[in-house]
PDB file of N, CA and C in Angstrom:
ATOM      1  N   UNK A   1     -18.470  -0.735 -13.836  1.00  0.00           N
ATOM      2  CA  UNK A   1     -17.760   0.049 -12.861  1.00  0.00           C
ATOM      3  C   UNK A   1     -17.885   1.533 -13.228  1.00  0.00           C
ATOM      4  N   UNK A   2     -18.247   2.466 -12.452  1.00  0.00           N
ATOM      5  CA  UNK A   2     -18.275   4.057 -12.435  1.00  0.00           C
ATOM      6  C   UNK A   2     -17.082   4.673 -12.544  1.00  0.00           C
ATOM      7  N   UNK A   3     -17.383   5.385 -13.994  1.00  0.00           N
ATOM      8  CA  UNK A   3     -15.851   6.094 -13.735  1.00  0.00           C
ATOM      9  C   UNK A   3     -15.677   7.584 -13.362  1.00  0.00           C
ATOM     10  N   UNK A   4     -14.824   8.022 -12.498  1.00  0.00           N
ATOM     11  CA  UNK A   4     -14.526   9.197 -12.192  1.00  0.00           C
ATOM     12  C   UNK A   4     -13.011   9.806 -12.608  1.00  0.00           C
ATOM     13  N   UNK A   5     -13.480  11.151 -12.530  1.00  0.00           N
ATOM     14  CA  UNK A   5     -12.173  12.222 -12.825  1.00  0.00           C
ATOM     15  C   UNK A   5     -11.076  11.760 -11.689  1.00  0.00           C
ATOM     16  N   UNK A   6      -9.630  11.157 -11.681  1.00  0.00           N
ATOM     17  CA  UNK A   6      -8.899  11.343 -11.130  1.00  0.00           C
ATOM     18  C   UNK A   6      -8.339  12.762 -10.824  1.00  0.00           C
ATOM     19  N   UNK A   7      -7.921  13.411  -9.861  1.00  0.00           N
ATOM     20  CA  UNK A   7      -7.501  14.262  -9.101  1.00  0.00           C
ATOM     21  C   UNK A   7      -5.942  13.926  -8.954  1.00  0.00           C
ATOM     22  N   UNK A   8      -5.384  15.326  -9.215  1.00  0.00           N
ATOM     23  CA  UNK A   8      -3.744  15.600  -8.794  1.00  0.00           C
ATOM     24  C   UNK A   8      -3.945  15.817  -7.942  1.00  0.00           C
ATOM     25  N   UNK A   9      -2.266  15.767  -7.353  1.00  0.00           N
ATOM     26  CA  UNK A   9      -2.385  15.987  -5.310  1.00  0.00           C
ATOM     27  C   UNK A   9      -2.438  17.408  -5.299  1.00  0.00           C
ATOM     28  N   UNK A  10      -2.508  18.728  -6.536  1.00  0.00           N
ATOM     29  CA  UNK A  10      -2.529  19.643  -6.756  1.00  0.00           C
ATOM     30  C   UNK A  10      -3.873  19.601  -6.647  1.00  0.00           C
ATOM     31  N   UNK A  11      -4.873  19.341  -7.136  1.00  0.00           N
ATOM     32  CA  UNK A  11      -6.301  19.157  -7.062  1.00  0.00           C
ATOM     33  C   UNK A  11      -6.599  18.817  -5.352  1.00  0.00           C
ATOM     34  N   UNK A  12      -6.094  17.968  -5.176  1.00  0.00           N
ATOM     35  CA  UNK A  12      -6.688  17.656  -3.392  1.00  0.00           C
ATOM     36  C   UNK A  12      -6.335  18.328  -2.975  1.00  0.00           C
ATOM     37  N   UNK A  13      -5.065  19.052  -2.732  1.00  0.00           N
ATOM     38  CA  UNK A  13      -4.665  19.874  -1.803  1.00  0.00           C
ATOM     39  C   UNK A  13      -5.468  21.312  -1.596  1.00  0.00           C
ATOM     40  N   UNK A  14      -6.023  21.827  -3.276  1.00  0.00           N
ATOM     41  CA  UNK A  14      -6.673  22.598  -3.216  1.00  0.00           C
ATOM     42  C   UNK A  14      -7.996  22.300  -2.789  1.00  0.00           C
ATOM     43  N   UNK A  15      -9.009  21.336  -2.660  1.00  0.00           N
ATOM     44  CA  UNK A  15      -9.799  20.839  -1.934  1.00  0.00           C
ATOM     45  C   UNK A  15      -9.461  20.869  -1.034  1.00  0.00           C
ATOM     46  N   UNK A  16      -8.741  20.119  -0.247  1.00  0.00           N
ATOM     47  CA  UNK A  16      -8.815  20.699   1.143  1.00  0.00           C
ATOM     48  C   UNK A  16      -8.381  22.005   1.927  1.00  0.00           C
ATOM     49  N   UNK A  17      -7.719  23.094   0.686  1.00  0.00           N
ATOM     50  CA  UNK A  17      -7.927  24.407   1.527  1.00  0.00           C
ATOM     51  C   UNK A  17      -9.334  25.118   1.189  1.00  0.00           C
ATOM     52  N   UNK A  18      -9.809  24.596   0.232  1.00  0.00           N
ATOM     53  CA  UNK A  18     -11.468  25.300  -0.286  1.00  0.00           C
ATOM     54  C   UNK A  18     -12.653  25.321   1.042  1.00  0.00           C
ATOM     55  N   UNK A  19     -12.377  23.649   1.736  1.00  0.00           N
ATOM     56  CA  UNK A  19     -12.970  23.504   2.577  1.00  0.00           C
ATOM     57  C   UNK A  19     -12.858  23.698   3.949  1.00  0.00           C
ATOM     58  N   UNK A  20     -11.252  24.645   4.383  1.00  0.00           N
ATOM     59  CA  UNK A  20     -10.753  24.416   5.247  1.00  0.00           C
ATOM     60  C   UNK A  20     -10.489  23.498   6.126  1.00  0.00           C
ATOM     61  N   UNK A  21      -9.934  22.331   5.806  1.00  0.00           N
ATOM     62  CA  UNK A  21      -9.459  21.612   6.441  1.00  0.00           C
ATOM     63  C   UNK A  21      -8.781  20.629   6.518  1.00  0.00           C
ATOM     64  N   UNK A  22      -7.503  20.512   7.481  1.00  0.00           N
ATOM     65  CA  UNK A  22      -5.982  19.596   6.873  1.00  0.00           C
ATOM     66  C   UNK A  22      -6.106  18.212   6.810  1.00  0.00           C
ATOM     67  N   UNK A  23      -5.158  18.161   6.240  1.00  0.00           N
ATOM     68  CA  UNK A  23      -4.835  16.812   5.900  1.00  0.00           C
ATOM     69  C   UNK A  23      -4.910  15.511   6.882  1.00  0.00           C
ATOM     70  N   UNK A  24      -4.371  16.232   8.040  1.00  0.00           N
ATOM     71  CA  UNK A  24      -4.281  15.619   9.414  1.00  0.00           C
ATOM     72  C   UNK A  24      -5.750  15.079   9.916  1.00  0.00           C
ATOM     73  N   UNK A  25      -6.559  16.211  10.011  1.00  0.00           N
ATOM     74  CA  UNK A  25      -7.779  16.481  10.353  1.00  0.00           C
ATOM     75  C   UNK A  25      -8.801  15.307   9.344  1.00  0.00           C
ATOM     76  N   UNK A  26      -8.921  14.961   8.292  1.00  0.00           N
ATOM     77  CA  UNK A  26      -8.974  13.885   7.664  1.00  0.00           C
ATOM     78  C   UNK A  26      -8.922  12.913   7.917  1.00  0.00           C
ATOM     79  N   UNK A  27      -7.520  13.128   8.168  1.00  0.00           N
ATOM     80  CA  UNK A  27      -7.009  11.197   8.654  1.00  0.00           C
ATOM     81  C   UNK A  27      -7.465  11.001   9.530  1.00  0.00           C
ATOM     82  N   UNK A  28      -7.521  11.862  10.683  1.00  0.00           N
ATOM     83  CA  UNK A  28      -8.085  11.166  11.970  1.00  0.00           C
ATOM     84  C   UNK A  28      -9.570  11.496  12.053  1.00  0.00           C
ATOM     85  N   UNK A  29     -10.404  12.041  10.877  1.00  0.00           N
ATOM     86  CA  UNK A  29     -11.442  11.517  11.003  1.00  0.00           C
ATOM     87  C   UNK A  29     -11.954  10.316  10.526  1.00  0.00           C
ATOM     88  N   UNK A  30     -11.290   9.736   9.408  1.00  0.00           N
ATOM     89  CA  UNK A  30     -11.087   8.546   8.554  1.00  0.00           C
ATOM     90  C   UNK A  30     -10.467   7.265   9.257  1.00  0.00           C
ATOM     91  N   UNK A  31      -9.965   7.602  10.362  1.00  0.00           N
ATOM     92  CA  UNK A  31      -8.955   6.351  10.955  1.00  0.00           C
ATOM     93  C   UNK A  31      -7.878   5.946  10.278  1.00  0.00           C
ATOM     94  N   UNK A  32      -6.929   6.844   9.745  1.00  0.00           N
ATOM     95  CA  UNK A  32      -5.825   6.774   9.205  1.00  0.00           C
ATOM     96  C   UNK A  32      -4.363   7.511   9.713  1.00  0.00           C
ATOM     97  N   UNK A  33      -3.405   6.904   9.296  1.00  0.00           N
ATOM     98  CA  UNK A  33      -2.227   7.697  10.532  1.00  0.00           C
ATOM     99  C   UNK A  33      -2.276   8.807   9.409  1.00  0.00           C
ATOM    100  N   UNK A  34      -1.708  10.217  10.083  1.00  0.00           N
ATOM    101  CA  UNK A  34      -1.843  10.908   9.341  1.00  0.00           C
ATOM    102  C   UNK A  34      -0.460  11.450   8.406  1.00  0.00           C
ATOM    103  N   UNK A  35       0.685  10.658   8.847  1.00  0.00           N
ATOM    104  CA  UNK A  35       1.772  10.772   8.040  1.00  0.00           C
ATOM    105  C   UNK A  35       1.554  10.165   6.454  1.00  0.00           C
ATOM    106  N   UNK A  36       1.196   9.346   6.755  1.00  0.00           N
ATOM    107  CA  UNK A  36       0.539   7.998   5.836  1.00  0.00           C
ATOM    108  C   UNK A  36      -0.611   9.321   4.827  1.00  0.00           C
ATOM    109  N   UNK A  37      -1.097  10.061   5.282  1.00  0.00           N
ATOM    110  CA  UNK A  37      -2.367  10.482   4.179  1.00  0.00           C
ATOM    111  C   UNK A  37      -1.615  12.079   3.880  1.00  0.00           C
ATOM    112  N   UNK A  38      -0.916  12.455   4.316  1.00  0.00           N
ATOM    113  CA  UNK A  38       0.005  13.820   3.629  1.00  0.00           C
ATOM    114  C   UNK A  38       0.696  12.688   2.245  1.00  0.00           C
ATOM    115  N   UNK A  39       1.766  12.165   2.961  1.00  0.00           N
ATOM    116  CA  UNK A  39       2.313  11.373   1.676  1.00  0.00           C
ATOM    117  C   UNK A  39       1.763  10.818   0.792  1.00  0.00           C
ATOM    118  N   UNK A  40       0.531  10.320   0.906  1.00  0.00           N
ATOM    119  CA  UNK A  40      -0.249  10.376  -0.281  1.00  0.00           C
ATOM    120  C   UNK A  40      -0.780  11.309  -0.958  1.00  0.00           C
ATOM    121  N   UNK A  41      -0.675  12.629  -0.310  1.00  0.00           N
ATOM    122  CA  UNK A  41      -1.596  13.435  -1.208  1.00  0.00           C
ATOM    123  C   UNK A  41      -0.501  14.417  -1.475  1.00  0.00           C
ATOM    124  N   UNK A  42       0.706  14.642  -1.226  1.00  0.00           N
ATOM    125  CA  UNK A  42       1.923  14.580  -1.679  1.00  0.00           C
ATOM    126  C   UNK A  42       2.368  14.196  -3.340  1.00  0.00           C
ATOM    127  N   UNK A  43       1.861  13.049  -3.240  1.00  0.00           N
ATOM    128  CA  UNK A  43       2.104  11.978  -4.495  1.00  0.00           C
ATOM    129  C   UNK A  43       3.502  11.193  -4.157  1.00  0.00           C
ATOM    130  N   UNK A  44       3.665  11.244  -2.907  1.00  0.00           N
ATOM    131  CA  UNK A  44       5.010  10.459  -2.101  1.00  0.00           C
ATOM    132  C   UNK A  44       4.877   8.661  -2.299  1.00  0.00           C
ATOM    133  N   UNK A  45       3.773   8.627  -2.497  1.00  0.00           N
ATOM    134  CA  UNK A  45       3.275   6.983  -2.507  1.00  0.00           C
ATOM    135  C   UNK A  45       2.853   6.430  -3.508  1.00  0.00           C
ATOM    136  N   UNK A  46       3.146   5.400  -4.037  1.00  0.00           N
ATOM    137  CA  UNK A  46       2.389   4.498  -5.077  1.00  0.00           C
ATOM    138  C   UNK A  46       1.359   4.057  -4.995  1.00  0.00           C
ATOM    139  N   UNK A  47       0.864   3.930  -3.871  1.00  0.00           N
ATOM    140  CA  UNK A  47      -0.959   3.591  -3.345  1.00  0.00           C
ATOM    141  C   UNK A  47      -0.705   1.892  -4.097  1.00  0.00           C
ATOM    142  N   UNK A  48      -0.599   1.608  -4.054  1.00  0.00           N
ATOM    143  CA  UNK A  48      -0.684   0.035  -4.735  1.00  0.00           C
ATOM    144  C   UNK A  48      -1.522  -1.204  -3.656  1.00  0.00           C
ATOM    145  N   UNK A  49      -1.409  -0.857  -2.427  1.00  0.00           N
ATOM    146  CA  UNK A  49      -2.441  -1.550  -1.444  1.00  0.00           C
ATOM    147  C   UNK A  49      -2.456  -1.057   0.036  1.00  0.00           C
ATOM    148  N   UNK A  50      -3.132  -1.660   0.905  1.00  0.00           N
ATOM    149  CA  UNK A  50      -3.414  -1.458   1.955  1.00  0.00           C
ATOM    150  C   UNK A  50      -3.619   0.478   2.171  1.00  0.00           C
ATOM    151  N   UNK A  51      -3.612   0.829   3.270  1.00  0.00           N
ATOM    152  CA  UNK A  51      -3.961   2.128   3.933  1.00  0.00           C
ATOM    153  C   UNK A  51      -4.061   3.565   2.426  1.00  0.00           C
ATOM    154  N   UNK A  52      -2.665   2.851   2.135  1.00  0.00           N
ATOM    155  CA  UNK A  52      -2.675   3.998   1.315  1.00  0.00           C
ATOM    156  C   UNK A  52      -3.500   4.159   0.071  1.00  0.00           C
ATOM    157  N   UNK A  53      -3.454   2.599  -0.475  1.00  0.00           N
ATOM    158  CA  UNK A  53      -4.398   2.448  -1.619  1.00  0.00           C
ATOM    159  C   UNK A  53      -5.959   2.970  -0.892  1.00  0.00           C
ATOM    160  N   UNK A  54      -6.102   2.966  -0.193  1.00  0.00           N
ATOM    161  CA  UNK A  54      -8.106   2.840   0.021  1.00  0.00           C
ATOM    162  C   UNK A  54      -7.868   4.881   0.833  1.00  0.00           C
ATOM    163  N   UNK A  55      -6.530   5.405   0.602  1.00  0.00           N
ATOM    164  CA  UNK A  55      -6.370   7.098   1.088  1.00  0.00           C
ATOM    165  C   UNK A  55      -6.647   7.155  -0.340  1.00  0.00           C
ATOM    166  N   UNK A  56      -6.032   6.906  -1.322  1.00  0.00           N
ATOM    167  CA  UNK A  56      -6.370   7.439  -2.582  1.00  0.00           C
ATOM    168  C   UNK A  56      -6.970   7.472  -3.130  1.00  0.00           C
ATOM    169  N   UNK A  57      -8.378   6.296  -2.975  1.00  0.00           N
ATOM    170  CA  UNK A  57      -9.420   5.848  -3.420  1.00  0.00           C
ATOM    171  C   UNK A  57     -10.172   6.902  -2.853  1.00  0.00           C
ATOM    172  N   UNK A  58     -10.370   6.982  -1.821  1.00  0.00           N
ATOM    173  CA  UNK A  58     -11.128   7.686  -0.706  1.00  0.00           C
ATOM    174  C   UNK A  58     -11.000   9.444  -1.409  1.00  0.00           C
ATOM    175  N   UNK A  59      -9.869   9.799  -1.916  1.00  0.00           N
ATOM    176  CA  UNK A  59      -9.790  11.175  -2.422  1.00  0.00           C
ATOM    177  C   UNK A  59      -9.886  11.524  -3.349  1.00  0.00           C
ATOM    178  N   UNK A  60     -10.245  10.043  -4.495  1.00  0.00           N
ATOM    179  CA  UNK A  60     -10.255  10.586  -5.455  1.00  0.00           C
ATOM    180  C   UNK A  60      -8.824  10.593  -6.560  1.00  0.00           C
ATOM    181  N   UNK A  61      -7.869  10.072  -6.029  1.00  0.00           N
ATOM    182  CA  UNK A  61      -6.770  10.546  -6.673  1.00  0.00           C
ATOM    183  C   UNK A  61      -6.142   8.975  -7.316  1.00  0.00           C
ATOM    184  N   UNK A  62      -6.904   8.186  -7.524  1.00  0.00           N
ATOM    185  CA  UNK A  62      -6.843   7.046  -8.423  1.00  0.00           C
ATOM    186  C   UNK A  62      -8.114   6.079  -8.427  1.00  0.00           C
ATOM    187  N   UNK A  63      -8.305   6.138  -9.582  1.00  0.00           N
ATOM    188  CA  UNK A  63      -9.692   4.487  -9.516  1.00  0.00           C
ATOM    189  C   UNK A  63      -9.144   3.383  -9.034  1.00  0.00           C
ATOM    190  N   UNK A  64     -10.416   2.812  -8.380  1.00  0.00           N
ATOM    191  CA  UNK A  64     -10.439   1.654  -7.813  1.00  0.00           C
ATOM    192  C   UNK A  64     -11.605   1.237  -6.791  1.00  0.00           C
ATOM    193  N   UNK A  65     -11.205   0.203  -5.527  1.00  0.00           N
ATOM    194  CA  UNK A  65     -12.183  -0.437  -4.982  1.00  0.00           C
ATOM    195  C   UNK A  65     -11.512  -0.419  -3.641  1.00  0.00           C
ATOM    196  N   UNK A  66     -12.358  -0.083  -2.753  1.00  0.00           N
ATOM    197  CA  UNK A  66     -12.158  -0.696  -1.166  1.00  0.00           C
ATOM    198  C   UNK A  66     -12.330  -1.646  -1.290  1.00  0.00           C
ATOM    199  N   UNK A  67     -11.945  -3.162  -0.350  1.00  0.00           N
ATOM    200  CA  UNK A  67     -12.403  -4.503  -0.182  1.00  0.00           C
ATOM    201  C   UNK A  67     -11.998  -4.790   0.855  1.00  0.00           C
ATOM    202  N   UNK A  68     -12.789  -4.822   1.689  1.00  0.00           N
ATOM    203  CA  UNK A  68     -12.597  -5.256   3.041  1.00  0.00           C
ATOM    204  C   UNK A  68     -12.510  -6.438   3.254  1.00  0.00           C
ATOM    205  N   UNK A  69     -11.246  -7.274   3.630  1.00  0.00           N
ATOM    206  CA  UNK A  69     -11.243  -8.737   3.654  1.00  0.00           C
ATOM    207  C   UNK A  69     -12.270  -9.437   5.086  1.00  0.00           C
TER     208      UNK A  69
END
């Protein structure tokens, strides 16, 4: 398994002003509600499964695996 640098929501957040562009803007390019992907990058959430686990994966801000059942 590949390991990567986990990211603080201090780290993402500054990624997404580097690149200009919100949080919101993300989610709904990702297909995610976008309350759901602030609070994760917040650090509001435990990410432990579903939406939120595969937002955090997706940013970087914990290891792990998508698995699409």
């Amino acid at each position: 398994m590949k390991t990567q640098k986990v990211l603080t929501p201090q780290e993402v957040r500054n990624d997404f002003t580097r690149c200009g562009i919100s949080v919101s803007a993300w989610a709904k390019k990702h297909g995610f509600n976008r309350n759901l992907a602030n609070a994760v990058v917040r650090g509001d959430c435990k990410c432990l499964y579903g939406d939120a686990h595969k937002i955090a994966v997706m940013l970087s801000m914990k290891q792990g695996e998508i698995v699409e059942e």
